[in-house]
Protein backbone atom coordinates (compact mmCIF):
# COMPACT_ATOMS: atom_id res chain seq x y z
CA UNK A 1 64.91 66.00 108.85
CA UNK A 2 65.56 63.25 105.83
CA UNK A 3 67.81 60.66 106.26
CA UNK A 4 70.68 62.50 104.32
CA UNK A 5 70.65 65.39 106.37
CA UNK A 6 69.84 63.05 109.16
CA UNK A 7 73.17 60.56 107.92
CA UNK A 8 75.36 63.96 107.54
CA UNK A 9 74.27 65.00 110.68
CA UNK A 10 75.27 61.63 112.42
CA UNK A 11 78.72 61.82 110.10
CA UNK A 12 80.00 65.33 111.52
CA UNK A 13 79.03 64.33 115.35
CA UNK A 14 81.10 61.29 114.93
CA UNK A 15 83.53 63.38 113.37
CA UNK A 16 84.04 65.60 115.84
CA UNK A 17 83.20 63.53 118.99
CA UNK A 18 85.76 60.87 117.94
CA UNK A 19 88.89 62.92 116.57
CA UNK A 20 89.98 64.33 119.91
CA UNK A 21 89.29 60.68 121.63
CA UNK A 22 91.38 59.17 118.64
CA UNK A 23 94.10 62.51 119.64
CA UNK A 24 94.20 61.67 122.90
CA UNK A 25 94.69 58.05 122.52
CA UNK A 26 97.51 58.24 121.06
CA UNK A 27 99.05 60.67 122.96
CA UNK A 28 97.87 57.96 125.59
CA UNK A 29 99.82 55.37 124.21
CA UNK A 30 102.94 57.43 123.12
CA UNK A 31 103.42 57.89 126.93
CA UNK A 32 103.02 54.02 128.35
CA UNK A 33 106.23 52.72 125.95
CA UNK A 34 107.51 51.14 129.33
CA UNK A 35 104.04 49.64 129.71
CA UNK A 36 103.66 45.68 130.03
CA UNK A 37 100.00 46.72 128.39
CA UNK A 38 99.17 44.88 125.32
CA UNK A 39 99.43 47.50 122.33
CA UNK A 40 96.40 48.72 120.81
CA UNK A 41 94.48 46.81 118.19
CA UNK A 42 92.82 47.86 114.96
CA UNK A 43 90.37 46.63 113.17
CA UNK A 44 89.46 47.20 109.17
CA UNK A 45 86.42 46.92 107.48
CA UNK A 46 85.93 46.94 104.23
CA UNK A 47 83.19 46.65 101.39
CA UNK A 48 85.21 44.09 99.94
CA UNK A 49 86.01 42.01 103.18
CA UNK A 50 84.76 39.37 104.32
CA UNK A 51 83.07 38.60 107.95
CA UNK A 52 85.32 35.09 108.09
CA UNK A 53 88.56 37.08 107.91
CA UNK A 54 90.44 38.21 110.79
CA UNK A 55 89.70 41.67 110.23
CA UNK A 56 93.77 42.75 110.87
CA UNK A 57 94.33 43.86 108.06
CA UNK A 58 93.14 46.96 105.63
CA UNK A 59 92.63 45.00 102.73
CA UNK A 60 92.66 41.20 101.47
CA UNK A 61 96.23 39.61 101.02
CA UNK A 62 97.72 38.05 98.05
CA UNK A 63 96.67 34.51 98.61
CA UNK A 64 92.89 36.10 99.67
CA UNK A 65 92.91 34.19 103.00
CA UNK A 66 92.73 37.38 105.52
CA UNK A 67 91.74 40.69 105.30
CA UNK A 68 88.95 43.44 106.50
CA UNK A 69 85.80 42.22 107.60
CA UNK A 70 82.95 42.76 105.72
CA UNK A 71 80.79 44.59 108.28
CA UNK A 72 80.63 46.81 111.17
CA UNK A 73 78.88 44.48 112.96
CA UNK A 74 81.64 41.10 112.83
CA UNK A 75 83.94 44.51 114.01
CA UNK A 76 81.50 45.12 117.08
CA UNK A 77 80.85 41.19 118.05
CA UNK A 78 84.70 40.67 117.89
CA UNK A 79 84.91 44.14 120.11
CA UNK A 80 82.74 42.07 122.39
CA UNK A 81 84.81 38.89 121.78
CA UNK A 82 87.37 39.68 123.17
CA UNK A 83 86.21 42.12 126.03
CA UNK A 84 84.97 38.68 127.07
CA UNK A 85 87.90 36.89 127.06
CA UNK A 86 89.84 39.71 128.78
CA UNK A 87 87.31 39.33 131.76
CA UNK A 88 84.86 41.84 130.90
CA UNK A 89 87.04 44.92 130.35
CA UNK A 90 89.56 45.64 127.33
CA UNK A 91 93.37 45.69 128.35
CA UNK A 92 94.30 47.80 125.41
CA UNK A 93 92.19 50.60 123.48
CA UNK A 94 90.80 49.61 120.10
CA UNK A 95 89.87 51.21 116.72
CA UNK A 96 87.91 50.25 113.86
CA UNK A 97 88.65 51.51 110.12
CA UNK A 98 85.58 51.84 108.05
CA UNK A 99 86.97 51.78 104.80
CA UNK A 100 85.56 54.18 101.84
CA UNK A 101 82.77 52.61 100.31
CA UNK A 102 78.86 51.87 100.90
CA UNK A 103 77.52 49.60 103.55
CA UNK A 104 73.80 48.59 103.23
CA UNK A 105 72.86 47.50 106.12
CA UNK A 106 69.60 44.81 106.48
CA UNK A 107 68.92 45.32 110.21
CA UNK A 108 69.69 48.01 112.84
CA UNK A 109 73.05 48.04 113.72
CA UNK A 110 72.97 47.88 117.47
CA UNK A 111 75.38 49.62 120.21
CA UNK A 112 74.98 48.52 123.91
CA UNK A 113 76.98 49.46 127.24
CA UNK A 114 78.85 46.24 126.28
CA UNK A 115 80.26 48.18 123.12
CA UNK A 116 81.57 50.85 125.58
CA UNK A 117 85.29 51.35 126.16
CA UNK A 118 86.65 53.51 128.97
CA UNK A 119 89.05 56.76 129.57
CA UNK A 120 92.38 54.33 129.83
CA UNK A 121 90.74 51.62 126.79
CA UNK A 122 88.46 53.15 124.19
CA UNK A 123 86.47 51.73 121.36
CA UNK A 124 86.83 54.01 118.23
CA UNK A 125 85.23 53.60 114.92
CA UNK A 126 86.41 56.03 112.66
CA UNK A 127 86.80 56.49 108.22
CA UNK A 128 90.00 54.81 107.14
CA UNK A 129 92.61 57.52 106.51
CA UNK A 130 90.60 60.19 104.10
CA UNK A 131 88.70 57.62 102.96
CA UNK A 132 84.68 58.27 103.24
CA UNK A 133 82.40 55.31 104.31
CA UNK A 134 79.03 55.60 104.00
CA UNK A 135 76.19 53.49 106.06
CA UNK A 136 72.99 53.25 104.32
CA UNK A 137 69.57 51.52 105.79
CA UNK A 138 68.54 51.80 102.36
CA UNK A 139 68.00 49.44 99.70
CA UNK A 140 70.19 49.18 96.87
CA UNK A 141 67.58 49.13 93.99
CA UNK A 142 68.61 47.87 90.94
CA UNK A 143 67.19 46.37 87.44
CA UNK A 144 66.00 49.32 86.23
CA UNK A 145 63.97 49.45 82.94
CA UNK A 146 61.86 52.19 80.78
CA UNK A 147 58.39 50.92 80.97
CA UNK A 148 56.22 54.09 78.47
CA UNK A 149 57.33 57.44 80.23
CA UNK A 150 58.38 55.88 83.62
CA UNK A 151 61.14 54.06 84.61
CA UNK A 152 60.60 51.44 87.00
CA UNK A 153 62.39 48.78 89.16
CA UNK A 154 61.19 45.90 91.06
CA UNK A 155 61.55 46.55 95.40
CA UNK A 156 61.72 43.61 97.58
CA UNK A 157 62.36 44.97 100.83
CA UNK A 158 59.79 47.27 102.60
CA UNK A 159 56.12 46.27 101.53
């Protein structure tokens, strides 16, 4: 299997693992309003965010000082964060909104049992609205140039 079919593979089970969990969450939530739980918490990302931002909102504000965060991973490690300052286990189910664009990733990204929400609290990273994010362990190769017959670009990554 290539890594396309592989990646479109991956993109459907997430799909269609995560939509009834998202579903049910809600449903979840719509039926605690008396609840003194703290409300659930989303998290953007975005290609055009930044990993210093708080990562509250879907896209940078006016005076670009907050916005998405940059990567999946600052989305994870503040996941983790804040499990750990609410003793180990999340008081309030969370969701992460990959926004449409490409994310080249450099390393692995890396999910443990610490990443792991539960029935009452889940994690959920999902596409922003009908948005389509895509995660690539590829290299972006650019500087392309005609060289005779052949067109060739210089790789840095990989050799």
């Amino acid at each position: 299997m290539n890594r396309r079919n592989f990646l479109t593979w991956l993109g459907i089970g997430w799909l269609a693992t995560t939509t009834p969990t998202l579903i049910a969450a809600v449903i979840h939530n719509s039926n605690k309003s008396n609840s003194s739980e703290p409300a659930a918490l989303i998290f953007y990302v975005a290609p055009d965010g930044k990993d210093s931002y708080s990562g509250r909102l879907p896209q940078t504000n006016s005076d670009s000082t907050d916005g998405a965060f940059a990567t999946i991973e600052q989305a994870r490690n503040r996941i983790r964060q804040l499990k750990q300052q609410q003793g180990g286990k999340l008081q309030q189910p969370v969701t992460v909104m990959i926004r449409g664009g490409t994310y080249y990733l450099d390393k692995p990204l890396v999910f443990s049992v610490e990443d792991s929400g539960t029935k009452q609290h889940p994690i959920i990273y999902q596409a922003y609205q009908k948005e389509r994010p895509i995660i690539s362990g590829g290299e972006l190769i650019t500087g392309w140039r005609q060289q005779n017959h052949l067109w060739v670009a210089p790789v840095t990554k990989g050799l």
